[in-house]
Protein backbone atom coordinates (compact mmCIF):
# COMPACT_ATOMS: atom_id res chain seq x y z
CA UNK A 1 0.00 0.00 0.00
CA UNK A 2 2.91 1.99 0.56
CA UNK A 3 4.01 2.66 -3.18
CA UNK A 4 0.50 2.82 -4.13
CA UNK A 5 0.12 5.53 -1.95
CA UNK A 6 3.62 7.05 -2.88
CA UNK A 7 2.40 7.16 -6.59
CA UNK A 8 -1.01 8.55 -5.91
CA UNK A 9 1.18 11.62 -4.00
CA UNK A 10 3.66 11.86 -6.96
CA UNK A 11 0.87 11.87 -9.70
CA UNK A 12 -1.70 13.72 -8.01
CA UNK A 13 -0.29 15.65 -4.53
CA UNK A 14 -2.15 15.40 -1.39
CA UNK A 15 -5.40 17.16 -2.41
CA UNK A 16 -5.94 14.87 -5.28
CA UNK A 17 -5.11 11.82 -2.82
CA UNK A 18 -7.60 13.15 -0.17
CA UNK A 19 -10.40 12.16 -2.98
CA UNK A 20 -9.27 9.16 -3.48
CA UNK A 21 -10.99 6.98 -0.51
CA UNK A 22 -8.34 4.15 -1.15
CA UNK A 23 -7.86 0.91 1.00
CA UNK A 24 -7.13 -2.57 1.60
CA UNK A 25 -9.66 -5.07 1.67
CA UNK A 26 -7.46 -8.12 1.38
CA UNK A 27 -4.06 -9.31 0.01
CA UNK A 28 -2.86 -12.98 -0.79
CA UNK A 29 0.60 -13.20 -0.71
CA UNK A 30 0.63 -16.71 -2.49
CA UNK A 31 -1.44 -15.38 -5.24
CA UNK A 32 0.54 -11.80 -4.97
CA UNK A 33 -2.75 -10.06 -5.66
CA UNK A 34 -5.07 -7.56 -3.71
CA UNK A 35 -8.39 -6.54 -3.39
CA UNK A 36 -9.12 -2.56 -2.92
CA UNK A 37 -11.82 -0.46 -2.12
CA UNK A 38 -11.62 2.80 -4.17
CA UNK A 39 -14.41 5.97 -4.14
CA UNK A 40 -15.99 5.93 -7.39
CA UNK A 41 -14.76 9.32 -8.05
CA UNK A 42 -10.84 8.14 -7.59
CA UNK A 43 -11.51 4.89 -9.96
CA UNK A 44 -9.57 6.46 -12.51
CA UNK A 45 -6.82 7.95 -10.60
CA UNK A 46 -6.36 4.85 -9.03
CA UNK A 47 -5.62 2.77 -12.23
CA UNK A 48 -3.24 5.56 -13.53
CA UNK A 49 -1.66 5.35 -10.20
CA UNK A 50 -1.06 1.36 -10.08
CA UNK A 51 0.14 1.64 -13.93
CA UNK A 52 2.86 4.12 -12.84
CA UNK A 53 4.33 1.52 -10.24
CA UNK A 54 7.59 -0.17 -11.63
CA UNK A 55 9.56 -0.71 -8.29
CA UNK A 56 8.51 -1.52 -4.42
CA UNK A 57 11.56 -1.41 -2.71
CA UNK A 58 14.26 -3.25 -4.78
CA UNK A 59 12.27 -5.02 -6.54
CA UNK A 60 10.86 -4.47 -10.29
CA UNK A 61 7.12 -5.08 -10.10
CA UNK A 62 4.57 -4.10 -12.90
CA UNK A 63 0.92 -3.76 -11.15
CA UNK A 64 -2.33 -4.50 -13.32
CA UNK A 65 -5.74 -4.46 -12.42
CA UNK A 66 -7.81 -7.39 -12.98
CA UNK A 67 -11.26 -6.39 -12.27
CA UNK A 68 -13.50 -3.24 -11.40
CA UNK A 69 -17.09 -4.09 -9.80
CA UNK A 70 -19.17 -1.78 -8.07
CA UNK A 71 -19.76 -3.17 -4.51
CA UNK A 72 -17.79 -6.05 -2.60
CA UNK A 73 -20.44 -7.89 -2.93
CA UNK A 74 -20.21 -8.27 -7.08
CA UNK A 75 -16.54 -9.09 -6.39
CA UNK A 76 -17.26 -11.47 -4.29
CA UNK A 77 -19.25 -13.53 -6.51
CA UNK A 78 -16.76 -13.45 -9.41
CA UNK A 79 -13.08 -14.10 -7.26
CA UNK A 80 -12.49 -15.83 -3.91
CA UNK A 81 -12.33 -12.91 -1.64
């Protein structure tokens, strides 16, 4: 969550992060995936945030997303939350 939030600041400063509404619902390590809970209005900033991520901490990482539902709920039904 850390370089999510670092690239949120660097894209968008702290105002536009303060819209965002951004965090964790769940992570699997094993599966290296994540599930979070973004305001509708910071969808968008979001994605172009996780796109921007090419390192956390040493390592190179590329981040994609995989879905986009509108309540937990719909997630729920279509991964294993």
């Amino acid at each position: 969550m850390n370089a999510v939030w670092g690239s949120i600041l660097k894209l968008y400063g702290e105002y536009g992060a303060s819209g965002v509404n951004l965090s964790l619902i769940s992570f699997d390590e094993e599966k290296k995936s994540a599930v979070v809970r973004v305001g509708h209005l910071g969808l968008e900033m979001v994605k172009t945030a996780l796109a921007a991520i090419t390192r956390v901490g040493n390592e190179p990482t590329a981040v994609h997303v995989l879905l986009v539902s509108g309540t937990l709920k719909s997630l729920s039904k279509k991964v294993e939350l």
